[in-house]
C-alpha atoms as a PDB file:
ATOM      1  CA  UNK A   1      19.913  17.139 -14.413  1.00  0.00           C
ATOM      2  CA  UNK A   2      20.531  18.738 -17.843  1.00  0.00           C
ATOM      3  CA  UNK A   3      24.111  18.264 -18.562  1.00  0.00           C
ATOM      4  CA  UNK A   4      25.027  22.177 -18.200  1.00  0.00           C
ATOM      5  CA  UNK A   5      24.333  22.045 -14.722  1.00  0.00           C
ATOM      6  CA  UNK A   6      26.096  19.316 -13.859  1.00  0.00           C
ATOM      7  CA  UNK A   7      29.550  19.456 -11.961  1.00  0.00           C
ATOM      8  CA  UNK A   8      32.667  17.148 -12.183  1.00  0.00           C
ATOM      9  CA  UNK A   9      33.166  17.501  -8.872  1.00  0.00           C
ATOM     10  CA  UNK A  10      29.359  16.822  -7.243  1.00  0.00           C
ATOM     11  CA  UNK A  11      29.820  19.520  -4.795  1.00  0.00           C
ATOM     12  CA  UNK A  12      26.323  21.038  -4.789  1.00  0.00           C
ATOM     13  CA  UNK A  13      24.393  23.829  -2.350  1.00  0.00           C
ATOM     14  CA  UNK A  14      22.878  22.045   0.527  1.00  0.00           C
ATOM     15  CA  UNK A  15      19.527  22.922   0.107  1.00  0.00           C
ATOM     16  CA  UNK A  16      15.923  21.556   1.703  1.00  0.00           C
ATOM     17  CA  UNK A  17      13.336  19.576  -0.982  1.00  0.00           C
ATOM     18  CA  UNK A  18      10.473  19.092   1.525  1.00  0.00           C
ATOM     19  CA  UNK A  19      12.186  15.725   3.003  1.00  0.00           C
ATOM     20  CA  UNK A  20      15.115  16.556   4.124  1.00  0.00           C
ATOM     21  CA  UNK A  21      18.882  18.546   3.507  1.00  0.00           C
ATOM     22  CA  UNK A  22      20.788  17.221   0.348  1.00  0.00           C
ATOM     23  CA  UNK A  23      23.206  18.670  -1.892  1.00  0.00           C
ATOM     24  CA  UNK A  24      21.593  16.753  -5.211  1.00  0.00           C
ATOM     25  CA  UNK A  25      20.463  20.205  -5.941  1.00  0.00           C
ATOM     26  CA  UNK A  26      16.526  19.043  -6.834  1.00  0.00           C
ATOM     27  CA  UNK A  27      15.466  22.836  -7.331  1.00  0.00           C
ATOM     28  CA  UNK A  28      17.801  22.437 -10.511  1.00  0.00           C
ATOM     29  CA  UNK A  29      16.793  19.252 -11.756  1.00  0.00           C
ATOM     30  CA  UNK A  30      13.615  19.018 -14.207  1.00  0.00           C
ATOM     31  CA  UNK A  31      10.434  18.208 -12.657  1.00  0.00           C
ATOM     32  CA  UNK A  32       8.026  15.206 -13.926  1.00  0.00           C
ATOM     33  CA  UNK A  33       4.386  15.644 -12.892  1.00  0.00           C
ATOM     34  CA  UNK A  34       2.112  12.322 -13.521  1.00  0.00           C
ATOM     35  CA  UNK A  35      -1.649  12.817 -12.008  1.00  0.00           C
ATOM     36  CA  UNK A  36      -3.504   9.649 -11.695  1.00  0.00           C
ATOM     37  CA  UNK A  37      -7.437   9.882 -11.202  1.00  0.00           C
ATOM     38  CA  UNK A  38      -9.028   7.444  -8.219  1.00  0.00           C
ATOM     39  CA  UNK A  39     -12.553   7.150  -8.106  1.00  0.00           C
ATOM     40  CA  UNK A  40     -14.936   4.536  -6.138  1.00  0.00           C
ATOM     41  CA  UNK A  41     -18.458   3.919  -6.558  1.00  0.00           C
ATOM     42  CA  UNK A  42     -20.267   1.892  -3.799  1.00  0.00           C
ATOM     43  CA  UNK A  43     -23.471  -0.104  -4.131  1.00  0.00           C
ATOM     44  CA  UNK A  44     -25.117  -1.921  -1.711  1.00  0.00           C
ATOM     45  CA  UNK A  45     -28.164  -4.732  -1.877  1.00  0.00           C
ATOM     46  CA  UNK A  46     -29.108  -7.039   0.789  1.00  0.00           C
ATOM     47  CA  UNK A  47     -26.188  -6.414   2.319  1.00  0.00           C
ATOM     48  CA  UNK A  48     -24.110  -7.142  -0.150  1.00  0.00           C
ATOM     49  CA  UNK A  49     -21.464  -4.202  -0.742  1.00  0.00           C
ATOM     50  CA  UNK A  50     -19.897  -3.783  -4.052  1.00  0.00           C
ATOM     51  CA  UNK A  51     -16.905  -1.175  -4.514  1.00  0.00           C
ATOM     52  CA  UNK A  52     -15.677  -0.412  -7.572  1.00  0.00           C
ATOM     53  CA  UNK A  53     -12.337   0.770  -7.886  1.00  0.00           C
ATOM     54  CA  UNK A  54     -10.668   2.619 -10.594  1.00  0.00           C
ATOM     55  CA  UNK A  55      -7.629   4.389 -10.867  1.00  0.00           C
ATOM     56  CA  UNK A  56      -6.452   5.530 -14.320  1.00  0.00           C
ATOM     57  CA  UNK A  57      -3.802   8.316 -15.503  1.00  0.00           C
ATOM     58  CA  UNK A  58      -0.857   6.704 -15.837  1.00  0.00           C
ATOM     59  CA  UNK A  59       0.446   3.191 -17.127  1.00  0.00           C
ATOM     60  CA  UNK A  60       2.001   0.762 -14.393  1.00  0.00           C
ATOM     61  CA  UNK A  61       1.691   2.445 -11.534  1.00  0.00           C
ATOM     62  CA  UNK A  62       1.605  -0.020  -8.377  1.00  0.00           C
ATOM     63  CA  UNK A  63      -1.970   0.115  -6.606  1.00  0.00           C
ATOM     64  CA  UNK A  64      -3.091  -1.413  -3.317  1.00  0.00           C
ATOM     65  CA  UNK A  65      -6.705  -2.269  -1.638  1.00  0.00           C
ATOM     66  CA  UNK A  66      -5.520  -2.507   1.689  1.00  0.00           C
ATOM     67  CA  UNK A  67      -8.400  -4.318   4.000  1.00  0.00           C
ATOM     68  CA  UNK A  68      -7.494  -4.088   8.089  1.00  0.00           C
ATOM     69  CA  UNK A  69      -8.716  -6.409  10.504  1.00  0.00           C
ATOM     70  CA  UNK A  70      -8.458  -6.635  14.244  1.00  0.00           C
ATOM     71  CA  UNK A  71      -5.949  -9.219  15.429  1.00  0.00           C
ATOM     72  CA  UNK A  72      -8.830 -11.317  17.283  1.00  0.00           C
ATOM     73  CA  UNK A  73     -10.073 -12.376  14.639  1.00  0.00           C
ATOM     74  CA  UNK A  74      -8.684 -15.173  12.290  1.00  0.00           C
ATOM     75  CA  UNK A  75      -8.243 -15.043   8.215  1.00  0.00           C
ATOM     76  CA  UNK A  76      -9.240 -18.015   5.842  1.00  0.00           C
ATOM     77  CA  UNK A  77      -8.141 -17.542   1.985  1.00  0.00           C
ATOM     78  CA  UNK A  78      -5.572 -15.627   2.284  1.00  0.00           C
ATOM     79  CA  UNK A  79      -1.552 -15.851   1.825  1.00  0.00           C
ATOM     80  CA  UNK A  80       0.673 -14.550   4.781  1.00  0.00           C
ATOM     81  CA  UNK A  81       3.377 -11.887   2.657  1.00  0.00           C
ATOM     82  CA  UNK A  82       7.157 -12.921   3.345  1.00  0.00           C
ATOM     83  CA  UNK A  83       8.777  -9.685   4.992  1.00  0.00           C
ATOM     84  CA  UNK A  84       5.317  -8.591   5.595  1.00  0.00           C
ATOM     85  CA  UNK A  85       6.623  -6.604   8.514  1.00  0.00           C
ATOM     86  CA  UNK A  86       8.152  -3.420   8.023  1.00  0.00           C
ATOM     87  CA  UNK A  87      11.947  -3.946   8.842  1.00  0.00           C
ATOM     88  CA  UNK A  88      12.210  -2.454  12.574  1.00  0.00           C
ATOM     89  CA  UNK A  89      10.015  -4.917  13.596  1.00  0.00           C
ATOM     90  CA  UNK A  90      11.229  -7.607  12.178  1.00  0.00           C
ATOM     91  CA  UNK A  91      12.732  -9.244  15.133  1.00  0.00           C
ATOM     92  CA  UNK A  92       9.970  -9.119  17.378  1.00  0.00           C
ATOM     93  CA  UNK A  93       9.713 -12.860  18.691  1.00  0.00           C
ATOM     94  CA  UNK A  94       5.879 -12.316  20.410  1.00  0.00           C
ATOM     95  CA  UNK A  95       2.839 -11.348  18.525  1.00  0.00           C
ATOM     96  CA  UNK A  96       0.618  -8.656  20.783  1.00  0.00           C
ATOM     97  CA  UNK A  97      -2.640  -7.422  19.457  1.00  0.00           C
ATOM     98  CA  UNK A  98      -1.410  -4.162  17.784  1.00  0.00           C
ATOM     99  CA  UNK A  99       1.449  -6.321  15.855  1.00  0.00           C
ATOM    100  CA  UNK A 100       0.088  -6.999  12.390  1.00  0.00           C
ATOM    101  CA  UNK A 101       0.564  -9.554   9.543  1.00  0.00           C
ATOM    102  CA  UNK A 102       0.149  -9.108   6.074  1.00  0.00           C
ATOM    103  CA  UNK A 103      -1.773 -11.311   3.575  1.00  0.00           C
ATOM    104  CA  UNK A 104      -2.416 -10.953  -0.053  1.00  0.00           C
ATOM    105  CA  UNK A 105      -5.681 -12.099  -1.378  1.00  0.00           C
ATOM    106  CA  UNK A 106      -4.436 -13.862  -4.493  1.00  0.00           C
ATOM    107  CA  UNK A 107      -7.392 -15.478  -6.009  1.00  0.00           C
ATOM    108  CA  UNK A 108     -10.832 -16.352  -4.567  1.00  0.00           C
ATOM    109  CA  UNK A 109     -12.663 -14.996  -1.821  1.00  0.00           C
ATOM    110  CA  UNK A 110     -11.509 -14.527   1.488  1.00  0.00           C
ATOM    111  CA  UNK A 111     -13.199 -14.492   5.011  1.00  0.00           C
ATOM    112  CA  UNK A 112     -12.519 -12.877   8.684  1.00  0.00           C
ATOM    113  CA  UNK A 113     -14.184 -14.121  11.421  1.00  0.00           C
ATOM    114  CA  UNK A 114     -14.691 -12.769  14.853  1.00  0.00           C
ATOM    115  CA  UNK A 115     -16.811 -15.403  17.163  1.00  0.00           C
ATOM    116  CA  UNK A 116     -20.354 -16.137  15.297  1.00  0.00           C
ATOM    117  CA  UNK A 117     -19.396 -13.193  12.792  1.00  0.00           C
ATOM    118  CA  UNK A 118     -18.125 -14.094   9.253  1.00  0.00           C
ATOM    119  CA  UNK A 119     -17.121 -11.238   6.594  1.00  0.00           C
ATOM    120  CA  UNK A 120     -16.701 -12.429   3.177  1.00  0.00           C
ATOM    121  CA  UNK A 121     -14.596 -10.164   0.700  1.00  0.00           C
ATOM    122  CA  UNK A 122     -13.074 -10.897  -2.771  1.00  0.00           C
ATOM    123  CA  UNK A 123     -12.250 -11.712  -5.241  1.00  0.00           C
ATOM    124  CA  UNK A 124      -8.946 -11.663  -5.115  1.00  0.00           C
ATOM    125  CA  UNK A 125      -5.983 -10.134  -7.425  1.00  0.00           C
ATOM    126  CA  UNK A 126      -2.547  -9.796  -7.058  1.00  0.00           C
ATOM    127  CA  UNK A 127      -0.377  -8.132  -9.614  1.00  0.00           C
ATOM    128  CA  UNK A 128       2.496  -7.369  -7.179  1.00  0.00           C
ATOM    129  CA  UNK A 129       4.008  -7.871  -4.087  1.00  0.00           C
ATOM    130  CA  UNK A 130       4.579  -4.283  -2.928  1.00  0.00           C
ATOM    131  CA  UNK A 131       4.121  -3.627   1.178  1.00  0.00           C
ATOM    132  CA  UNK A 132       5.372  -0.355   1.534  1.00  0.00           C
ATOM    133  CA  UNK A 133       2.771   2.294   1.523  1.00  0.00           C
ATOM    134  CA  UNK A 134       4.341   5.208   3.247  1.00  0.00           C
ATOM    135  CA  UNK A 135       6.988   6.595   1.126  1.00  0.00           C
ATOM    136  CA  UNK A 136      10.148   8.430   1.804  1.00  0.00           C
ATOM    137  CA  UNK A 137       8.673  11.171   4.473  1.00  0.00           C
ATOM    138  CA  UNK A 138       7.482   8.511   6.530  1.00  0.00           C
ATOM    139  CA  UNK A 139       9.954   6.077   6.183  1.00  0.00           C
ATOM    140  CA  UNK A 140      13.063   7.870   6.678  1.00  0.00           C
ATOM    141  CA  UNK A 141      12.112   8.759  10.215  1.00  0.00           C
ATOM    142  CA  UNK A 142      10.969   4.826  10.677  1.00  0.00           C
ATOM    143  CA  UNK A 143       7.018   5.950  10.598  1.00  0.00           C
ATOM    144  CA  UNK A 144       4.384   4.205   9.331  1.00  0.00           C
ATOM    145  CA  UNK A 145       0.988   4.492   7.721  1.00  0.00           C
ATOM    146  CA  UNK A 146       0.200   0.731   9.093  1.00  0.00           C
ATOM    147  CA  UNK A 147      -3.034   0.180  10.558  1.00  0.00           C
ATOM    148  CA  UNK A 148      -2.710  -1.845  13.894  1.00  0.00           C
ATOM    149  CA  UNK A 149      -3.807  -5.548  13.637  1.00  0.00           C
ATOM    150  CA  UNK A 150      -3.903  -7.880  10.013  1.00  0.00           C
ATOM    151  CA  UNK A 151      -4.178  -6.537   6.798  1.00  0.00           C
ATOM    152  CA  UNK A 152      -4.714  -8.084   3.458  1.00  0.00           C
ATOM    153  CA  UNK A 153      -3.674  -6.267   0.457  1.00  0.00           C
ATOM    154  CA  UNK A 154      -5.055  -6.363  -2.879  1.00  0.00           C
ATOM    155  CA  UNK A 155      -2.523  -5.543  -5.817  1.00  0.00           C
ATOM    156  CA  UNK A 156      -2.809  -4.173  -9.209  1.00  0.00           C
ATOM    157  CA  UNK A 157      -1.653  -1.878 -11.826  1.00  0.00           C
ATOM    158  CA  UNK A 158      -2.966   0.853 -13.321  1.00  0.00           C
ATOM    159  CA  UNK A 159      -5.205   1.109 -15.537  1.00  0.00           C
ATOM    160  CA  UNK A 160      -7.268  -0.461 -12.427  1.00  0.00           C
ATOM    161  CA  UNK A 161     -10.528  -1.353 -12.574  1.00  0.00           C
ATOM    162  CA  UNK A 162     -11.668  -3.556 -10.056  1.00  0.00           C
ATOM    163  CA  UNK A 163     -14.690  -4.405  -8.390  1.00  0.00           C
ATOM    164  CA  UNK A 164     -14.582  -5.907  -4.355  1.00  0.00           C
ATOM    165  CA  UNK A 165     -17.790  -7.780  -3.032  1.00  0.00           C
ATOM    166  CA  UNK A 166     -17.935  -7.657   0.562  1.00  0.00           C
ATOM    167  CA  UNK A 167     -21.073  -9.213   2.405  1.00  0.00           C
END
């Protein structure tokens, strides 16, 4: 906040910002607008999927492939995430089919398989260790953009360019 607007005392209007009541007065405060530009091209031959990725606009910012698998299945290649559960469900001693686990896909190629079915996907990357997808509107109710079952993220940083084979 420029200096001129601040006050000694921090006693600001209460006032809504789209989240939720707070008196850091945010329609005084200077506003920052970054754009980043996300495109995907997908190929596809004998049965062989390639998808490119790349996301561009802005330097550094965190960027996730997030792959979701039904819990049936198991995962071969792949590293389970410490904390990989968001923090509510943290103590949950039992797994049940719409609990899910988190794996990163640090190098290689990983694999999913469901009875006689195999799905290969890779290579992997892993630039961070970010698990938190949601952001503040979700999270401070406890909500979640988590897709039921296992998931295995794929991490970069912008500029991203990245190409995932799945066959």
């Amino acid at each position: 906040m420029a200096e001129s607007k601040r006050r000694e005392d921090g006693q600001y209007a209460l006032a809504p910002d789209g989240r939720f009541f707070s008196k850091m007065d945010f329609g005084k405060r200077p506003k920052q607008f970054v754009t980043l530009t996300s495109k995907v091209g997908i190929s596809e031959n004998d049965g062989e999927f390639k998808l490119a990725f790349d996301v561009s606009g802005y330097d550094n910012v965190r960027v996730t492939i997030e792959l979701c698998f039904r819990a049936e299945g198991s995962l071969k290649g792949v590293v389970q995430a410490t904390n990989g559960r968001p923090r509510w469900e943290r103590n949950v001693r039992t797994r049940t089919p719409n609990d899910s686990r988190v794996f990163f896909l640090k190098n290689g190629t990983g694999a999913y398989t469901v009875n006689d079915d195999t799905l290969e996907f890779g290579p992997g990357l892993h630039e961070h260790n970010s698990l938190r997808m949601e952001g503040e509107p979700y999270s401070v109710y406890n909500g979640s953009l988590r897709a039921e079952g296992d998931r295995v993220d794929i991490t970069g940083k912008t500029p991203f360019q990245y190409v995932l084979t799945v066959k």
